[in-house]
N, C-alpha and C. Protein backbone atom coordinates (compact mmCIF):
# COMPACT_ATOMS: atom_id res chain seq x y z
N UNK A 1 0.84 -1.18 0.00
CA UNK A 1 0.00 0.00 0.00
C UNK A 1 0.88 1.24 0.00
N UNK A 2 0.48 1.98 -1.04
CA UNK A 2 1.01 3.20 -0.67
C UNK A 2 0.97 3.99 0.22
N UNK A 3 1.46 4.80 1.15
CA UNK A 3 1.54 5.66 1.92
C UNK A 3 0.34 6.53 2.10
N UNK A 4 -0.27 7.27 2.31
CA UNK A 4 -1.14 8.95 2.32
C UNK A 4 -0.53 9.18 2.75
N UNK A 5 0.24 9.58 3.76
CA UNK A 5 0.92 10.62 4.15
C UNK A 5 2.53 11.01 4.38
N UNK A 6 2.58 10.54 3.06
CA UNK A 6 4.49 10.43 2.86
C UNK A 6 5.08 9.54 3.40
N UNK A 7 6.20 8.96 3.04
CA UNK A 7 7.28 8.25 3.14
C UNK A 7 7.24 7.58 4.73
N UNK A 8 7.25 6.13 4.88
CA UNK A 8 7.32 5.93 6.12
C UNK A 8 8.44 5.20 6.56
N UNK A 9 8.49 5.75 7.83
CA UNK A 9 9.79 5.39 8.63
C UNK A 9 9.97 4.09 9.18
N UNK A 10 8.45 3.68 9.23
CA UNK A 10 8.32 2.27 10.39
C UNK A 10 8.27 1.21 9.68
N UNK A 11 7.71 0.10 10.20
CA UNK A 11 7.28 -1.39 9.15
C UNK A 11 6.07 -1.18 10.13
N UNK A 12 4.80 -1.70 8.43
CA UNK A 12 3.67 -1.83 8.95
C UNK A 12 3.59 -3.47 10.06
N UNK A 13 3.65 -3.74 10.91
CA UNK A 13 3.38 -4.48 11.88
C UNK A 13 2.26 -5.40 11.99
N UNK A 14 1.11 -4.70 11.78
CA UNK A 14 -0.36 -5.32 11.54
C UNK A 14 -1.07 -4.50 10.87
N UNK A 15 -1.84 -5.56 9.95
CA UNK A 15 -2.85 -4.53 8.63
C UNK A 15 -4.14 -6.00 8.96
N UNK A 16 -4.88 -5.50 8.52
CA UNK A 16 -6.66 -6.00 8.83
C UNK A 16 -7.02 -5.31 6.94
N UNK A 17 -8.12 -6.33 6.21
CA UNK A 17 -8.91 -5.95 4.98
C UNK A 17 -10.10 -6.66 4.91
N UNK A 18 -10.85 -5.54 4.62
CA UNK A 18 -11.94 -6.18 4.51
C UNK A 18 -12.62 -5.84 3.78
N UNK A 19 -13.71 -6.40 2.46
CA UNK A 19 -14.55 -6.11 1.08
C UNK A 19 -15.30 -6.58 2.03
N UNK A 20 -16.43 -5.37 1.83
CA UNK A 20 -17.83 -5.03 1.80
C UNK A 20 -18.23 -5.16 0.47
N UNK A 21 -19.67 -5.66 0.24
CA UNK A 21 -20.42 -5.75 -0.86
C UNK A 21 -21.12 -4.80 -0.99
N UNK A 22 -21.48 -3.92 0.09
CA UNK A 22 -22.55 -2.83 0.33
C UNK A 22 -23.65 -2.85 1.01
N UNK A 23 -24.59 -1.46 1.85
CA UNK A 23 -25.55 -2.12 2.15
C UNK A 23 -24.83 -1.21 3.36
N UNK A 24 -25.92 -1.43 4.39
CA UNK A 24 -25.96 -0.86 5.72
C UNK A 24 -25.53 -1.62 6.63
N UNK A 25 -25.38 -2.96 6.56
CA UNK A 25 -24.79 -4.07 7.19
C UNK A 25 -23.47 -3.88 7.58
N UNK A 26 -22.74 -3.17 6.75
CA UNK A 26 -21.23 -2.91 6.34
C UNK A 26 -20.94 -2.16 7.99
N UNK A 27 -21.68 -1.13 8.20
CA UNK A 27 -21.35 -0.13 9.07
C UNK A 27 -21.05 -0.77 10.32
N UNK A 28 -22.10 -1.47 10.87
CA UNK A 28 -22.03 -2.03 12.14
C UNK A 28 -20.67 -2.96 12.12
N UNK A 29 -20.26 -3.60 10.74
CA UNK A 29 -19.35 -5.03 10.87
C UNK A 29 -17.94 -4.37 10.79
N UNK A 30 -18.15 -2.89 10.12
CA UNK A 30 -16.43 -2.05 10.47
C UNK A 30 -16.12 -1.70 11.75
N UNK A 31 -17.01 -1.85 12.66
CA UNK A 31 -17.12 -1.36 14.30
C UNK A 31 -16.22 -2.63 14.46
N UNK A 32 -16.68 -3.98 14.07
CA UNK A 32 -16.20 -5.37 14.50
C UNK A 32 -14.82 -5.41 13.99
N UNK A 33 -14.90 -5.13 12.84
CA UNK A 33 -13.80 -5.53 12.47
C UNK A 33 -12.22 -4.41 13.06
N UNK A 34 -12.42 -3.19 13.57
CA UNK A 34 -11.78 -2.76 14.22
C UNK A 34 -11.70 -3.28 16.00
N UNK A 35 -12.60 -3.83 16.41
CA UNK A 35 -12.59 -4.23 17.55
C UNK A 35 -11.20 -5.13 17.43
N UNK A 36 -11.63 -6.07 16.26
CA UNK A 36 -10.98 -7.26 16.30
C UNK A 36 -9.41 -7.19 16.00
N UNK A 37 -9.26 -5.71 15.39
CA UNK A 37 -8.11 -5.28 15.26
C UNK A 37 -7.02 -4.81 16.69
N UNK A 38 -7.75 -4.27 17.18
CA UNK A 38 -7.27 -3.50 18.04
C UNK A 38 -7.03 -4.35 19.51
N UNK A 39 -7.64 -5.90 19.06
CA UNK A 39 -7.97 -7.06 20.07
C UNK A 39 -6.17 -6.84 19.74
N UNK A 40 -5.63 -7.28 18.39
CA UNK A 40 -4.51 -7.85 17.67
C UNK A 40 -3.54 -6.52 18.36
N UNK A 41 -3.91 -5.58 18.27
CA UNK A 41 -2.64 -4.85 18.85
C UNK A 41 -2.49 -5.39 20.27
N UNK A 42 -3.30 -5.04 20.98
CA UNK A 42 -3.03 -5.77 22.33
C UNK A 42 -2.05 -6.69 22.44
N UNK A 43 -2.13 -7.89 21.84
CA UNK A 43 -1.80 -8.75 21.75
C UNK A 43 -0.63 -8.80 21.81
N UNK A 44 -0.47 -7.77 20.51
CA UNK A 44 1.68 -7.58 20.43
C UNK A 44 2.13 -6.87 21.36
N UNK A 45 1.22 -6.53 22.40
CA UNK A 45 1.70 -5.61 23.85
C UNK A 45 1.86 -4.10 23.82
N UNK A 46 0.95 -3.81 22.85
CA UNK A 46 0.40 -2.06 22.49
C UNK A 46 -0.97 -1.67 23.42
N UNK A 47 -0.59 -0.95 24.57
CA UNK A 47 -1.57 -0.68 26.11
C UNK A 47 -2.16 0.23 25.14
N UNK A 48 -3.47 -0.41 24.65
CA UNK A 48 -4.52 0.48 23.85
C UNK A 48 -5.73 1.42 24.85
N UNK A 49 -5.94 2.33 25.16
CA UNK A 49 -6.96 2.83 25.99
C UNK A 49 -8.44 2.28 25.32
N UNK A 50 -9.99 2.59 26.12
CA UNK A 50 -10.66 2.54 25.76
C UNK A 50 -11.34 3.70 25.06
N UNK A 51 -10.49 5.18 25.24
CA UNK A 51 -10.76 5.91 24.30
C UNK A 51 -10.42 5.56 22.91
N UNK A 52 -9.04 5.55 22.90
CA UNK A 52 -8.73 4.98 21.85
C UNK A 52 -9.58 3.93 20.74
N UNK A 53 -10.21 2.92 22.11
CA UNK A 53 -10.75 1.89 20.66
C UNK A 53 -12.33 2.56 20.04
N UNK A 54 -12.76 3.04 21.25
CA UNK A 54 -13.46 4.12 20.75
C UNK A 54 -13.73 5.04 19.51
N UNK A 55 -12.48 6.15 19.88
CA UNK A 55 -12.19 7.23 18.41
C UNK A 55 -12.60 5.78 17.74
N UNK A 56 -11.53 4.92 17.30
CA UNK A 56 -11.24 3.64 15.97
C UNK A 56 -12.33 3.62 15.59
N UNK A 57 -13.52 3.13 16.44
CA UNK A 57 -14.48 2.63 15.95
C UNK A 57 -15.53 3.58 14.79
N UNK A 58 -15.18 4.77 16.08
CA UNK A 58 -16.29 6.07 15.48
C UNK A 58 -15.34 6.64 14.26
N UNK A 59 -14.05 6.72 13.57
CA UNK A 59 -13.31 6.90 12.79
C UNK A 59 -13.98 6.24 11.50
N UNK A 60 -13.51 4.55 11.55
CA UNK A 60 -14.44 3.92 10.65
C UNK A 60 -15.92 3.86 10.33
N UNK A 61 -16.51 4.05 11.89
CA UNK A 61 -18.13 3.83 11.27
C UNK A 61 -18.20 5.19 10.56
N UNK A 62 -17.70 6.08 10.39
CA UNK A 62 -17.96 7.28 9.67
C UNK A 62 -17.34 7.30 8.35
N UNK A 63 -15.93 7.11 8.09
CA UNK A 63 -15.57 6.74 6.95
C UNK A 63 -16.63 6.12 6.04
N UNK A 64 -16.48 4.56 6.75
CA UNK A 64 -17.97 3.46 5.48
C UNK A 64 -18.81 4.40 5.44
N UNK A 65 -19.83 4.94 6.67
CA UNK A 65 -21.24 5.20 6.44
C UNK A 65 -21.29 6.55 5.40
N UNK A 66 -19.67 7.30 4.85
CA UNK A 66 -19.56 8.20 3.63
C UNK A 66 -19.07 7.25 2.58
N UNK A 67 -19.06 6.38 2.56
CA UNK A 67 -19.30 5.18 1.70
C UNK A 67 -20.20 4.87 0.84
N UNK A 68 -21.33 4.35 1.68
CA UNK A 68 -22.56 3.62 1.66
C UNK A 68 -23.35 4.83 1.03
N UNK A 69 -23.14 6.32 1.49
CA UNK A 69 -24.43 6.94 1.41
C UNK A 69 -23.82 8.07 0.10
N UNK A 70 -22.16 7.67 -0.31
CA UNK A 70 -21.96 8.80 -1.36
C UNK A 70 -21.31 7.95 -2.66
N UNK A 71 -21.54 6.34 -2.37
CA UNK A 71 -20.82 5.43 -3.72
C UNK A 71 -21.30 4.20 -3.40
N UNK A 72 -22.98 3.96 -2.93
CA UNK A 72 -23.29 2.85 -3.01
C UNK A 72 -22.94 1.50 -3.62
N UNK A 73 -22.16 0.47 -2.80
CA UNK A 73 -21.98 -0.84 -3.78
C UNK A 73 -20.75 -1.20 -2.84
N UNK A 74 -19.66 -1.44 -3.47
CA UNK A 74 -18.46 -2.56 -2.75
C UNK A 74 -17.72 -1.11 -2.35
N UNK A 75 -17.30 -1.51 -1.32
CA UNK A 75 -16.34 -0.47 -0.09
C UNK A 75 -15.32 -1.60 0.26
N UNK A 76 -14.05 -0.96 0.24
CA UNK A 76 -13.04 -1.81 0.96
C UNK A 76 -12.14 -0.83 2.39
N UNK A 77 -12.31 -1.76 3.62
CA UNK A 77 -11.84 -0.95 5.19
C UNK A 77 -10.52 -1.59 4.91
N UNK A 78 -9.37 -0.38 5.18
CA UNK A 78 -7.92 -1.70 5.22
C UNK A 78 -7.14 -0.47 6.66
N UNK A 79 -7.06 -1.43 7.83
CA UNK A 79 -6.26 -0.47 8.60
C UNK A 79 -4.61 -1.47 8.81
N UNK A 80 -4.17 -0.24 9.36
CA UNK A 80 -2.86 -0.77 9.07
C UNK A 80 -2.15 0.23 10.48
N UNK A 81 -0.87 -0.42 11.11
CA UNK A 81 -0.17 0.18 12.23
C UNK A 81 0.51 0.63 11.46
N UNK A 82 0.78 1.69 11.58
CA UNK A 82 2.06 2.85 10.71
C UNK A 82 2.53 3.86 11.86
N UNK A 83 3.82 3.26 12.39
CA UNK A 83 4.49 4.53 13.34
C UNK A 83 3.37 4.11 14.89
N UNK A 84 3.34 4.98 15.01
CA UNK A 84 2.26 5.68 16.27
C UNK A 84 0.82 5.79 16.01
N UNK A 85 0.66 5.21 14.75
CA UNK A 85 -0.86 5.70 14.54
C UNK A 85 -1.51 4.28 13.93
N UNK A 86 -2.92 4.62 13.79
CA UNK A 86 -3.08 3.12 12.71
C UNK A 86 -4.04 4.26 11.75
N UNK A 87 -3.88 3.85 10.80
CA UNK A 87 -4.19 4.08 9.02
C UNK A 87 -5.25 3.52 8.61
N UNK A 88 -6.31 4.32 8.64
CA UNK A 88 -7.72 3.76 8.01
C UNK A 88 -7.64 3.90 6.58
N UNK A 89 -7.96 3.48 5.81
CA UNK A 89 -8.52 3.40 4.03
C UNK A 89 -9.50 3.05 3.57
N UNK A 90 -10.35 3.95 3.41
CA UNK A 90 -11.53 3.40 2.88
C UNK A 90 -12.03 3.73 1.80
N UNK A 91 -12.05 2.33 0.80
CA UNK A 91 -12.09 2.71 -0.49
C UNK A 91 -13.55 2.30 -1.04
N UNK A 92 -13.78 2.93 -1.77
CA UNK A 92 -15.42 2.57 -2.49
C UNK A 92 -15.46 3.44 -4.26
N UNK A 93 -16.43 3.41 -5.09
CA UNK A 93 -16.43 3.31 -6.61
C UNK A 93 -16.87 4.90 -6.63
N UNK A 94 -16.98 5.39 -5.59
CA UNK A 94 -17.42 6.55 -6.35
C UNK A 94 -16.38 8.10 -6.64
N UNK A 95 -16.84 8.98 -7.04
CA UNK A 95 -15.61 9.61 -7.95
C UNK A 95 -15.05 10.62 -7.10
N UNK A 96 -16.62 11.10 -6.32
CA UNK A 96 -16.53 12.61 -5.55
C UNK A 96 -15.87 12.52 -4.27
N UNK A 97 -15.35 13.96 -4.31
CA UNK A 97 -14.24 13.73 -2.79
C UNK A 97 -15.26 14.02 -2.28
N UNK A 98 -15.02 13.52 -0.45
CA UNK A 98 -15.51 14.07 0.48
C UNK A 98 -15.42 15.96 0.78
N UNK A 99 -16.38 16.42 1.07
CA UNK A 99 -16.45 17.88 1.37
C UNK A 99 -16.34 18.29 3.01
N UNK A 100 -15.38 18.96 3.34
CA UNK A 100 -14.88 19.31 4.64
C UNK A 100 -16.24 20.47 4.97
N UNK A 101 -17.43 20.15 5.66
CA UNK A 101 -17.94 21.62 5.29
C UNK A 101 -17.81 22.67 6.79
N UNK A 102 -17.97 23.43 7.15
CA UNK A 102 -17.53 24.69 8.01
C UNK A 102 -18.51 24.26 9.32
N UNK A 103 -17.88 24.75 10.07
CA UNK A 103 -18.68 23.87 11.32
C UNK A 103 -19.61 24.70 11.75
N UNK A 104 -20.86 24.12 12.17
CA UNK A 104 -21.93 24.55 12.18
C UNK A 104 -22.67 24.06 13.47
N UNK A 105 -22.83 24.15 14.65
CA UNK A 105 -23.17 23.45 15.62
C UNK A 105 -25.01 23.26 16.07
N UNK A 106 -25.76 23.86 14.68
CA UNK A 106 -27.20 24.01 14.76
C UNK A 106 -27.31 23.14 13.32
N UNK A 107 -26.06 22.58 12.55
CA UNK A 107 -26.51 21.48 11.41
C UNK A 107 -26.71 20.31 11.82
N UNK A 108 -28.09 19.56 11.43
CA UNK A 108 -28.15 18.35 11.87
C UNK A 108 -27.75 17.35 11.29
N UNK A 109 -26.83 16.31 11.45
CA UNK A 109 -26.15 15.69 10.47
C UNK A 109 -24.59 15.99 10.05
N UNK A 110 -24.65 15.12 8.78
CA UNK A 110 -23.31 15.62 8.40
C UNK A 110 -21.89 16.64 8.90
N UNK A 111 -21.67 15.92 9.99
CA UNK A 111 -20.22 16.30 10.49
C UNK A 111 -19.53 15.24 10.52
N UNK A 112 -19.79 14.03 9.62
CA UNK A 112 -18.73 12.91 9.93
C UNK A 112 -17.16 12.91 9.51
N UNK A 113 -17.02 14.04 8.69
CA UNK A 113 -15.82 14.18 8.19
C UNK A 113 -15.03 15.38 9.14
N UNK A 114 -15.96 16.30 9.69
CA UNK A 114 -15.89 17.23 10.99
C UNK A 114 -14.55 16.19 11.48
N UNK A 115 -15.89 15.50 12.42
CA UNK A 115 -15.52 14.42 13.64
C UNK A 115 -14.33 13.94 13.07
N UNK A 116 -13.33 13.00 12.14
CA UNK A 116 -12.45 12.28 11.49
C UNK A 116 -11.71 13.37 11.98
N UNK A 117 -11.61 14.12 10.62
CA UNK A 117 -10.55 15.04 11.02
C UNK A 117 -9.99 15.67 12.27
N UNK A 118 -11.52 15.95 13.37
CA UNK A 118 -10.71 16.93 14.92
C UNK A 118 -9.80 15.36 15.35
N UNK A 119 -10.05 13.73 15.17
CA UNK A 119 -9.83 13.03 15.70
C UNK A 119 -8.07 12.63 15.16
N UNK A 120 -8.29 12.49 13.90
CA UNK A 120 -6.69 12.37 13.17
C UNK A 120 -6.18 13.26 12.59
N UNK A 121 -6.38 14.53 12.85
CA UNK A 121 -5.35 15.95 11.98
C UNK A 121 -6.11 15.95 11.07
N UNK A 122 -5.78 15.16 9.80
CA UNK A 122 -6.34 15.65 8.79
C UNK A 122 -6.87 14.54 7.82
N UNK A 123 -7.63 14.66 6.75
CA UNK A 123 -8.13 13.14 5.69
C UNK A 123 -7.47 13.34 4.43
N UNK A 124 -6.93 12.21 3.72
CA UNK A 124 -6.37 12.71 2.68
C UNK A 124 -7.40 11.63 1.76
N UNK A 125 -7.30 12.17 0.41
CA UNK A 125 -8.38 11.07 -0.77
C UNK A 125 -7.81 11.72 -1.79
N UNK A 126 -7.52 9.85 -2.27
CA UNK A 126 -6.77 9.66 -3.40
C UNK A 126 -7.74 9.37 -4.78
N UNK A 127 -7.72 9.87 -5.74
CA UNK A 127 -8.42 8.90 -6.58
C UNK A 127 -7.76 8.01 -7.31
N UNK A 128 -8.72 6.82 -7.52
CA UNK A 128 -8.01 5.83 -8.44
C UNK A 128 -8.81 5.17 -9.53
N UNK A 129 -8.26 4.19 -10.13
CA UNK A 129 -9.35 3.74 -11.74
C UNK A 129 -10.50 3.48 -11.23
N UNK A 130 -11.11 2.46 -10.24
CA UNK A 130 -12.62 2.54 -10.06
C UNK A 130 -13.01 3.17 -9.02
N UNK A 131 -12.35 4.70 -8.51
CA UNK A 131 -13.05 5.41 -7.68
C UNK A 131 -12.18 6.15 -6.74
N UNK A 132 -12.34 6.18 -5.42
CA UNK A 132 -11.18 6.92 -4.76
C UNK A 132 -11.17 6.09 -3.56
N UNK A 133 -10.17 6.72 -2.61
CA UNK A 133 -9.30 5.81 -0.89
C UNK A 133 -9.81 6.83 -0.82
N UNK A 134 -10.28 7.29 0.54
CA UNK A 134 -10.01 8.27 1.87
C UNK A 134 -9.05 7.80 2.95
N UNK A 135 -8.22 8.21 3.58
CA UNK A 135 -7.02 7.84 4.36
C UNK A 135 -7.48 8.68 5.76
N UNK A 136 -6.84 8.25 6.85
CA UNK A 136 -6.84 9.09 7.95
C UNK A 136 -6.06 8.01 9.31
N UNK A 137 -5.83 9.02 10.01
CA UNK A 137 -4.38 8.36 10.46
C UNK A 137 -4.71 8.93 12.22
N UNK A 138 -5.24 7.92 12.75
CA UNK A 138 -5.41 7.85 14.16
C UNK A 138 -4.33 7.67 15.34
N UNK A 139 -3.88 8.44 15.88
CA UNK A 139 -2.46 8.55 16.81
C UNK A 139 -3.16 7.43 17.61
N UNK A 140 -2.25 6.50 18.34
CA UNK A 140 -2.57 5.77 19.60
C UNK A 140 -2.62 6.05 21.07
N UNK A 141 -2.01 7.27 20.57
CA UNK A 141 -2.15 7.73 22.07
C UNK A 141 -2.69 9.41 22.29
């Protein structure tokens, strides 16, 4: 995998993938499938907080659910340990970037890209032949 955010210093350690077919089903099973990730850091002896698995979860369920609701059909979740952080990717068919929009605390809705970003700095989206990645990069601590 290529990078989003330049050149890395570390070795990825542990990466998790997962194809979604689509569908609303997807959302709840990226919650799981980060659980199950973050089971795996443990494991290698990375003292994960429960904030932490937290943000993860709410990171991804927001990613897919701009998935599902802006490129209906197959979405792919791929996280990955990079450095200090772990690396969400979430890729799906459709063309349009996500829109950062200005914060608004009387809009109902749509701050999921808000939320991402105050949580990992910043989102980066790549496009590619059948569509685009969104990237975002969750510190562990």
């Amino acid at each position: 995998m290529t990078p989003a955010h330049g050149p890395d210093t570390g070795v990825s350690v542990v990466s998790a993938v997962v194809e979604f077919r689509g569908g609303p089903a997807m959302i709840p099973a990226s919650r799981d499938v980060v659980q199950g990730f973050v089971a795996r850091l443990a494991e290698r002896g990375l003292d994960l907080t429960d904030a932490f698995l937290d943000a993860a979860r709410l990171v991804a369920t927001e990613l897919v659910t701009n998935a599902l609701r802006h490129a209906p059909g197959p979405c792919r979740l791929q996280l990955t340990l990079v450095d200090d952080r772990v690396e969400f990717a979430v890729s799906d068919t459709g063309d349009a970037f996500p829109t950062l929009l200005p914060r608004d605390p009387v809009r109902v809705g749509r701050h999921g890209l808000e939320i991402v970003t105050r949580l990992c700095g910043e989102v980066i989206t790549k496009p590619h032949a059948a569509g685009k990645t969104v990237y975002a990069r969750l510190p562990l601590a």
